[in-house]
Protein backbone atom coordinates (compact mmCIF):
# COMPACT_ATOMS: atom_id res chain seq x y z
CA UNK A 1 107.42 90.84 102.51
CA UNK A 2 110.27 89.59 104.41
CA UNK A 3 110.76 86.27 105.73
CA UNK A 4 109.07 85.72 109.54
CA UNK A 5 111.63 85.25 112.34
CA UNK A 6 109.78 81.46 112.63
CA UNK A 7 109.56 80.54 108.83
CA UNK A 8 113.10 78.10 109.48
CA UNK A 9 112.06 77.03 112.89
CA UNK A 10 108.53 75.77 113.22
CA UNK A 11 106.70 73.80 110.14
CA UNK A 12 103.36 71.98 110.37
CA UNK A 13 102.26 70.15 107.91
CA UNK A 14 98.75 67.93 107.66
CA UNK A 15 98.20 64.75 106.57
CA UNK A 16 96.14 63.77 103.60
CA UNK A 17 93.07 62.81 105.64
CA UNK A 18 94.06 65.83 108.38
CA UNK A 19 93.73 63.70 111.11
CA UNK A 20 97.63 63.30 111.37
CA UNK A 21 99.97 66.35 111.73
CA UNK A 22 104.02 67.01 111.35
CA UNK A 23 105.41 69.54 113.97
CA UNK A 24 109.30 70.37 112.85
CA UNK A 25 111.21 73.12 114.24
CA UNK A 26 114.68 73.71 114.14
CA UNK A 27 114.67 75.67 117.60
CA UNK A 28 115.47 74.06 121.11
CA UNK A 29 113.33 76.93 122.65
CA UNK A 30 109.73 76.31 120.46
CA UNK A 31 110.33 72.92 120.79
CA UNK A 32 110.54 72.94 124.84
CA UNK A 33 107.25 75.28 124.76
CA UNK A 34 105.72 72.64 122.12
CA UNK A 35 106.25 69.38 124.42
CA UNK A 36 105.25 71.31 127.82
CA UNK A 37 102.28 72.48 125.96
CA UNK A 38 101.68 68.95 124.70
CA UNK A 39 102.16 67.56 127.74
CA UNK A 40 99.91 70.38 129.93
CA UNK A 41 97.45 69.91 127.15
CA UNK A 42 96.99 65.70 128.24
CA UNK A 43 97.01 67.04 131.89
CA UNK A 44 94.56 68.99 131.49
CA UNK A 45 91.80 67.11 129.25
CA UNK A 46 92.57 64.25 131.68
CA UNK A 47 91.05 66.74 134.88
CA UNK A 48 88.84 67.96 132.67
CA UNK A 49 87.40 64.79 131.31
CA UNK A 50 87.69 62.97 134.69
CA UNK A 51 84.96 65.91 136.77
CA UNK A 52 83.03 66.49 133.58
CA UNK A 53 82.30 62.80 133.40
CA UNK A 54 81.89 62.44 137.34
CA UNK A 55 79.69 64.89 137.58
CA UNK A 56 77.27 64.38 135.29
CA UNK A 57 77.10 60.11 135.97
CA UNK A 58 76.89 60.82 139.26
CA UNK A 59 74.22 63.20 138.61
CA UNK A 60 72.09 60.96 136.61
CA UNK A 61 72.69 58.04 138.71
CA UNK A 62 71.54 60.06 141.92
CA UNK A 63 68.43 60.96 139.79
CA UNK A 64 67.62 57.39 139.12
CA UNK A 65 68.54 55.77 142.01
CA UNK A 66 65.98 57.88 144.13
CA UNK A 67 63.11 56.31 142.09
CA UNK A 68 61.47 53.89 143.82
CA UNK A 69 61.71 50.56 141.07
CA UNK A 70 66.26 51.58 141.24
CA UNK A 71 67.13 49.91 144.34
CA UNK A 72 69.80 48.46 142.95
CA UNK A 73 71.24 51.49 141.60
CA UNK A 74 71.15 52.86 145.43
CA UNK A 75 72.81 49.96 146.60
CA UNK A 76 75.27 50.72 144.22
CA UNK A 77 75.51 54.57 144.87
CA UNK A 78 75.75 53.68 148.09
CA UNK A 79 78.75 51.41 147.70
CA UNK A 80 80.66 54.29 145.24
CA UNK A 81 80.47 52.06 142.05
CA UNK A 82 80.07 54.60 139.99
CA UNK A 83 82.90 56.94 141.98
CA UNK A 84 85.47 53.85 141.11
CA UNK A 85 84.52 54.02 137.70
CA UNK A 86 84.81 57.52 137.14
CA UNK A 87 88.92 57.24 136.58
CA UNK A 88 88.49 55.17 133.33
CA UNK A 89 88.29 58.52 131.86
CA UNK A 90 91.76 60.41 132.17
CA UNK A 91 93.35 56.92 131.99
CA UNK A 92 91.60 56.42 128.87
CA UNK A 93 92.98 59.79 127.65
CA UNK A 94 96.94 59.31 129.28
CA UNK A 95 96.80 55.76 127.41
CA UNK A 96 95.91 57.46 124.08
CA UNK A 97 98.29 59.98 124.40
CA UNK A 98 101.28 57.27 124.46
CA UNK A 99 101.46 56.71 121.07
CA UNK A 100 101.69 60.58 120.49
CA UNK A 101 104.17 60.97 123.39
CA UNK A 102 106.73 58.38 121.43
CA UNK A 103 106.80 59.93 118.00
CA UNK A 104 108.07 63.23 119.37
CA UNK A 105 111.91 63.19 118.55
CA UNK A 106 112.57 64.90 122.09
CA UNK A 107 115.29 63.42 124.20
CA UNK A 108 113.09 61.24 127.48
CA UNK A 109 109.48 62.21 126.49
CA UNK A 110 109.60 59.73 123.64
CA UNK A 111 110.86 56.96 125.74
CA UNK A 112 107.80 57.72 128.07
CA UNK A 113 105.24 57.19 125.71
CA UNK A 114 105.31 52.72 126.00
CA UNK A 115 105.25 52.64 129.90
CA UNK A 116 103.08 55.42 130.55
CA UNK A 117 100.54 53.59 127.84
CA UNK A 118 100.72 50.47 129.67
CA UNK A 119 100.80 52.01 133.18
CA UNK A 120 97.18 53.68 132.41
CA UNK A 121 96.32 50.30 131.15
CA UNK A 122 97.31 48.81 133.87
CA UNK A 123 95.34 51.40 136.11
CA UNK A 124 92.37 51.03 134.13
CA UNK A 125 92.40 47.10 134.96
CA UNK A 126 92.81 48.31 138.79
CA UNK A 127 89.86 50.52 138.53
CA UNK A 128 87.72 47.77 136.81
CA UNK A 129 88.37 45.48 139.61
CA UNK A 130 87.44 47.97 142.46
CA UNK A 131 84.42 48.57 140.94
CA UNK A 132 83.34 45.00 140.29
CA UNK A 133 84.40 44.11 143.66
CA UNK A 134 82.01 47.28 145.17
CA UNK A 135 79.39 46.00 142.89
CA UNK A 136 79.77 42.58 143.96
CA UNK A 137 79.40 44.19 147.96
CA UNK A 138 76.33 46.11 146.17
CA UNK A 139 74.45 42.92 145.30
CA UNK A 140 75.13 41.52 148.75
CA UNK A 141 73.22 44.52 150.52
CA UNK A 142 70.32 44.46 147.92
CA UNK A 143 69.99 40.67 148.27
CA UNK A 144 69.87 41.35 152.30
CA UNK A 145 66.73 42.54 152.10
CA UNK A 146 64.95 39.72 150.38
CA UNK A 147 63.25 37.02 152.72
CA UNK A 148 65.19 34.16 151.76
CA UNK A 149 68.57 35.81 152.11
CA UNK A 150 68.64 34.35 155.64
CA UNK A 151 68.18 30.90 154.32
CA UNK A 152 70.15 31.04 151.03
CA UNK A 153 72.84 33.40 151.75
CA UNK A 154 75.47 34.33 149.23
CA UNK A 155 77.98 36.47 150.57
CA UNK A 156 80.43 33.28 150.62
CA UNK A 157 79.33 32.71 146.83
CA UNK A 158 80.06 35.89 145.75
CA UNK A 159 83.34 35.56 147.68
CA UNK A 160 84.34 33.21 145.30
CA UNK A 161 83.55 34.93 142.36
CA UNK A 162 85.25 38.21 143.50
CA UNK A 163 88.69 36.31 143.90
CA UNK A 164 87.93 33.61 141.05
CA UNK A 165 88.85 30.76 143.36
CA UNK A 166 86.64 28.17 141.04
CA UNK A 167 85.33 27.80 137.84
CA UNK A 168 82.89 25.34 136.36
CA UNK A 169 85.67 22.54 134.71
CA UNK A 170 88.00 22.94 137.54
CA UNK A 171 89.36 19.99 139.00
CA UNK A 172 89.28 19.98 142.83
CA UNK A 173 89.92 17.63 145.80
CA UNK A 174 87.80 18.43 149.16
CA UNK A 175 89.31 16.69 151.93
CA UNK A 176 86.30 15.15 154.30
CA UNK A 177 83.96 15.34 151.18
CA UNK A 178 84.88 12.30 149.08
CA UNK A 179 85.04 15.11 146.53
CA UNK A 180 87.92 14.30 143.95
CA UNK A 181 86.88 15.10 140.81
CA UNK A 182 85.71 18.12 138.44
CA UNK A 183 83.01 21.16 138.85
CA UNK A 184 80.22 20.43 136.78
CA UNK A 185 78.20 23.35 138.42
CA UNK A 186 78.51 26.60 140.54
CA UNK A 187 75.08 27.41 142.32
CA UNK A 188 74.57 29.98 145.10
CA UNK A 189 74.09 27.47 147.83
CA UNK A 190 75.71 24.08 146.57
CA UNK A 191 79.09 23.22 144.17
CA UNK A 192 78.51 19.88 142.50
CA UNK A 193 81.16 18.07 141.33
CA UNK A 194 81.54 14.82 139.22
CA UNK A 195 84.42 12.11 140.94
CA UNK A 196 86.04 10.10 138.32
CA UNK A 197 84.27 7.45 139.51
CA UNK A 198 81.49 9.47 138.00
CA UNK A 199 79.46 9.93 141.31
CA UNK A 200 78.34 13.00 141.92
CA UNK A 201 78.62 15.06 145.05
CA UNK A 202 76.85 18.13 146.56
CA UNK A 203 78.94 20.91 148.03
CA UNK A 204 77.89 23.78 150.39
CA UNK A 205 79.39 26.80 148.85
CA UNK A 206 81.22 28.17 152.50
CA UNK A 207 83.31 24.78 151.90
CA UNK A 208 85.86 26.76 149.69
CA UNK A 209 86.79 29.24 152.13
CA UNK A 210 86.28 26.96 155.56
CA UNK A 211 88.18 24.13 153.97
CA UNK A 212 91.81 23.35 152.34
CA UNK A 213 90.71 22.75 149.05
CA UNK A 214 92.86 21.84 146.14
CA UNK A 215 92.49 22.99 142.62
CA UNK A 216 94.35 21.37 139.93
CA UNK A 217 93.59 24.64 137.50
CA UNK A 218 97.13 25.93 137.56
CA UNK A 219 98.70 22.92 136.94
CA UNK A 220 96.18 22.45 133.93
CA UNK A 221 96.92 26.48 132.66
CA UNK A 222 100.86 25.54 133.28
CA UNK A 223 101.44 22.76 131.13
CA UNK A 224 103.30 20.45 133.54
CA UNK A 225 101.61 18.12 135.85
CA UNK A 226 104.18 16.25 138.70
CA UNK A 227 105.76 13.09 139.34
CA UNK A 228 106.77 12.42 142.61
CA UNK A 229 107.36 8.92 143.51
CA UNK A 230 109.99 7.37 146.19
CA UNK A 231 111.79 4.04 145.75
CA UNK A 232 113.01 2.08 148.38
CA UNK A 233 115.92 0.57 148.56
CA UNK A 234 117.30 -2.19 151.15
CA UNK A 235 120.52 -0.70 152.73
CA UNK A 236 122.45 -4.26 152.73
CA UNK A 237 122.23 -4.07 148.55
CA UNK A 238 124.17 0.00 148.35
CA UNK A 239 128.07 -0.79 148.22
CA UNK A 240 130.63 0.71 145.95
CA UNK A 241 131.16 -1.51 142.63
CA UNK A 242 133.55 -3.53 141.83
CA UNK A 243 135.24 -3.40 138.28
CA UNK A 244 133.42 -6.44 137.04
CA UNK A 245 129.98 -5.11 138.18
CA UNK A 246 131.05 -1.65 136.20
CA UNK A 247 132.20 -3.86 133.01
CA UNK A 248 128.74 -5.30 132.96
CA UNK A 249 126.88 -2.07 133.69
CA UNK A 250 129.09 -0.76 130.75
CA UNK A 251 128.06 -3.47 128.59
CA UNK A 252 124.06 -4.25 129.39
CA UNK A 253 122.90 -0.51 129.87
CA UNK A 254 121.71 1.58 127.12
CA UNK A 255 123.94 4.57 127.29
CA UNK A 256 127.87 4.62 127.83
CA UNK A 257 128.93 5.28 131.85
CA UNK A 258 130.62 8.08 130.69
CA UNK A 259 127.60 9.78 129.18
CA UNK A 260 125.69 9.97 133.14
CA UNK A 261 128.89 9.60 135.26
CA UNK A 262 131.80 11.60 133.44
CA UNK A 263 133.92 11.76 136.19
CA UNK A 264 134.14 7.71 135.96
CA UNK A 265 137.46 7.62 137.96
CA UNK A 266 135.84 9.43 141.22
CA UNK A 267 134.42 6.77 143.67
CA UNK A 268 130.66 6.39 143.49
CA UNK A 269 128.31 3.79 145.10
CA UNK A 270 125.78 1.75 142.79
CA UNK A 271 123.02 3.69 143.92
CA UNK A 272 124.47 6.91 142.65
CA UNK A 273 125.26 5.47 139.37
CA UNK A 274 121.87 4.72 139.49
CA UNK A 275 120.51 8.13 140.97
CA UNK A 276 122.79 9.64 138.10
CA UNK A 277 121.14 7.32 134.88
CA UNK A 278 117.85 7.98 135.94
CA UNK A 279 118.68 11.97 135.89
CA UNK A 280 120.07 11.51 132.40
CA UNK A 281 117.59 8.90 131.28
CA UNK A 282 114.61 11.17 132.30
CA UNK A 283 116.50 14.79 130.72
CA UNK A 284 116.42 12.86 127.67
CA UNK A 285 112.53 11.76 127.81
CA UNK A 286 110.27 13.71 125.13
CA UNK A 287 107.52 14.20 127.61
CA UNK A 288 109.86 15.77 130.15
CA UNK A 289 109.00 19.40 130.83
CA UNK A 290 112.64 20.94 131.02
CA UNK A 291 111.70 24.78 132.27
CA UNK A 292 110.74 22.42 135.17
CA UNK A 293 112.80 20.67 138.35
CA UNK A 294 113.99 18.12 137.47
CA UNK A 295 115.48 16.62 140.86
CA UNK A 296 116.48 13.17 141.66
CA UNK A 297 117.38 12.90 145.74
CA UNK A 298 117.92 10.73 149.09
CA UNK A 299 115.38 11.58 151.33
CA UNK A 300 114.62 10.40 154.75
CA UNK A 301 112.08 7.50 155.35
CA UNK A 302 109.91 6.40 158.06
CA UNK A 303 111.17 2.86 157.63
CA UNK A 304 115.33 1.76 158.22
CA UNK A 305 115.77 2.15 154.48
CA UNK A 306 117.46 4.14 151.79
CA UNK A 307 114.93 6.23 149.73
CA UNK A 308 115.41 7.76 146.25
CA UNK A 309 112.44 10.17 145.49
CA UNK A 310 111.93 11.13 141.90
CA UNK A 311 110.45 14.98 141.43
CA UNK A 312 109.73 16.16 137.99
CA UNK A 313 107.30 17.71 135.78
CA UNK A 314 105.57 15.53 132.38
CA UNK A 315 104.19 17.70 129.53
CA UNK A 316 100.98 15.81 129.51
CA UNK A 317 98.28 17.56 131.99
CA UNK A 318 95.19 14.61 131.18
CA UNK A 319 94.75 12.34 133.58
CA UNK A 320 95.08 8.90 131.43
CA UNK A 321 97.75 9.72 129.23
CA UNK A 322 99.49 11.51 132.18
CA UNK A 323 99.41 7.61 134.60
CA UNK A 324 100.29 6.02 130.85
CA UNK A 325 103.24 7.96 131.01
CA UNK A 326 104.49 8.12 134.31
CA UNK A 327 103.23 4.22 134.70
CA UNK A 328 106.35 3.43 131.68
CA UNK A 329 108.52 5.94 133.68
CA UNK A 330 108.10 4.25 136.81
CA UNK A 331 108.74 0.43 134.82
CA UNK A 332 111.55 0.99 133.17
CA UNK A 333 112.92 2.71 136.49
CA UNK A 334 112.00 -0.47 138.90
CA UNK A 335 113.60 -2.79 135.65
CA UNK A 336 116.95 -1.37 136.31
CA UNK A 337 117.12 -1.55 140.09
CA UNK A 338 118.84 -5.24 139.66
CA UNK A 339 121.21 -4.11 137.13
CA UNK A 340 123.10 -2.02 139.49
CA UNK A 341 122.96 -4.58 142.07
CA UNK A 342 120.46 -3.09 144.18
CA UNK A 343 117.25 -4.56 145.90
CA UNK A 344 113.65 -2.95 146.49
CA UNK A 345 113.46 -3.02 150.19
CA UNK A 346 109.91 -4.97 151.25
CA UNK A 347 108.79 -5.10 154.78
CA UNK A 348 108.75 -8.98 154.57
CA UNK A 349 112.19 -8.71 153.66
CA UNK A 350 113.14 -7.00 156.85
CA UNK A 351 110.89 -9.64 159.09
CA UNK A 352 113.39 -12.16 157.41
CA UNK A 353 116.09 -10.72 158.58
CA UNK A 354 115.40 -10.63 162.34
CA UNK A 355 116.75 -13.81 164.40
């Protein structure tokens, strides 16, 4: 017998376990017709899948939930928990299918196989929360009913667990509440937390959402925890330097001038010699978070003063290591203020001043 017309342009071979398989064809044509059928083929078991499954959950969830001892299954019928789950199916199926989509050498389809993986992934995360968040409305319907729900209600408790605004560990501050300190428990009614000064204090739940609370969780999960501290300075004391007040700084501080102020020749006053050491000084700290601001500015004070605020971020998130740190930060940055011929402004200072 003669050779077929598609002996040259269409080879399959199996893998040794047959649960892998080798499509080669020389032809533009079968290999078109063998990626639209590939791709019609996830289409379709995706539909498929996604109103076989529906169908029958929803079928046996209607059967249960009409028995008397499933009210909680109504409530959740009722609030289409099951319909939201339903699309795990064909996004199941579409996220499987990436893999298979990128080992077809076909110009585009390959390069579709990675997003359209993590796009169903993606949607499959979506789908989880609408369905947790319908549950969550399920419980608050079923718990309705109960005779204490008027006394103990939870809808603000399960408020916070739908949008994860606390966690037991959490450090928070509750303005009006002497609460400063961490969550230690999460009950329907009541959030107690533990101040440092280990007192505890009782929370009603509905605080979190009627109040401006602060949690100190992302700064924990970041890795960087702020300094922001202002110095003070007493006008009188800023002046430009003269060159034997720059030969000393040049002699008594620990790096040259030139290092913090390379343009040396340009005019500066003491206090942005100083404003431009403590940049360099701090850039050059090992705790210093440097994918972090970093920012060392004037900024405008209450009092008839010039202010320098400090702003940047320490690598050390716990609370007595993190004051060690900025404590030494703060010392060494107070120690230099006479070096560069400035003075701390102090209110008795100003009441000195007056005739």
């Amino acid at each position: 017998m003669g050779e077929s017309m598609f002996d040259k342009a269409l080879r399959i071979e199996g893998g040794p376990d047959w649960h892998h398989f080798h499509v080669y064809t020389d032809s533009e044509f079968v290999a078109v017709l063998l990626v639209a059928a590939l791709l019609l083929a996830i289409l379709l078991a995706s539909a498929i899948c996604y109103y076989v499954t529906r169908s029958i959950m929803l079928l046996i969830v209607g059967r249960l939930a009409r028995q008397e001892r499933h009210k909680w299954l109504r409530a959740a019928e009722r609030h289409k928990v099951f319909h939201r789950l339903a699309p795990l199916v064909p996004a199941a199926i579409i996220y499987a299918a990436g893999p298979l989509l990128s080992g077809i050498t076909f110009p585009l389809i390959a390069a579709l196989g990675h997003p359209l993986s993590v796009l169903a992934a993606c949607y499959m995360v979506y789908t989880l929360l609408r369905a947790a968040l319908a549950f969550l409305d399920s419980v608050s319907e079923r718990y309705s009913h109960f005779p204490s729900a008027s006394e103990r209600p939870i809808k603000s408790f399960l408020q916070i667990a739908a949008y994860d605004m606390l966690r037991v560990g959490d450090w928070i501050e509750v303005p009006g509440f002497v609460a400063d300190g961490t969550v230690i428990d999460i009950a329907l009614n009541t959030i107690k937390v533990r101040n440092f000064d280990n007192s505890i204090v009782m929370l009603p739940s509905y605080v979190l959402l009627t109040n401006g609370v602060k949690n100190w969780r992302g700064m924990t999960e970041s890795g960087g925890r702020r300094v922001k501290h202002a110095i003070h300075f007493d006008a009188d004391t800023v002046r430009f330097p003269d060159e034997a007040h720059l030969a000393r700084l040049r002699r008594d501080i620990d790096r040259p001038l030139a290092a913090f102020a390379p343009d040396d020749a340009r005019p500066r006053t003491n206090l942005g010699l100083y404003r431009l050491y403590l940049i360099a000084h701090f850039r050059d700290h090992p705790a210093i978070r440097h994918d972090m601001p970093l920012v060392i500015r004037q900024v405008q004070s209450t009092q008839p003063v010039v202010a320098l605020e400090i702003f940047l971020y320490l690598d050390e998130t716990r609370w007595e290591p993190y004051e060690n740190l900025q404590s030494d930060m703060l010392d060494h940055a107070y120690g230099l203020v006479p070096l560069f011929g400035l003075r701390c402004w102090q209110q008795q200072c100003a009441a000195s001043r007056q005739p």
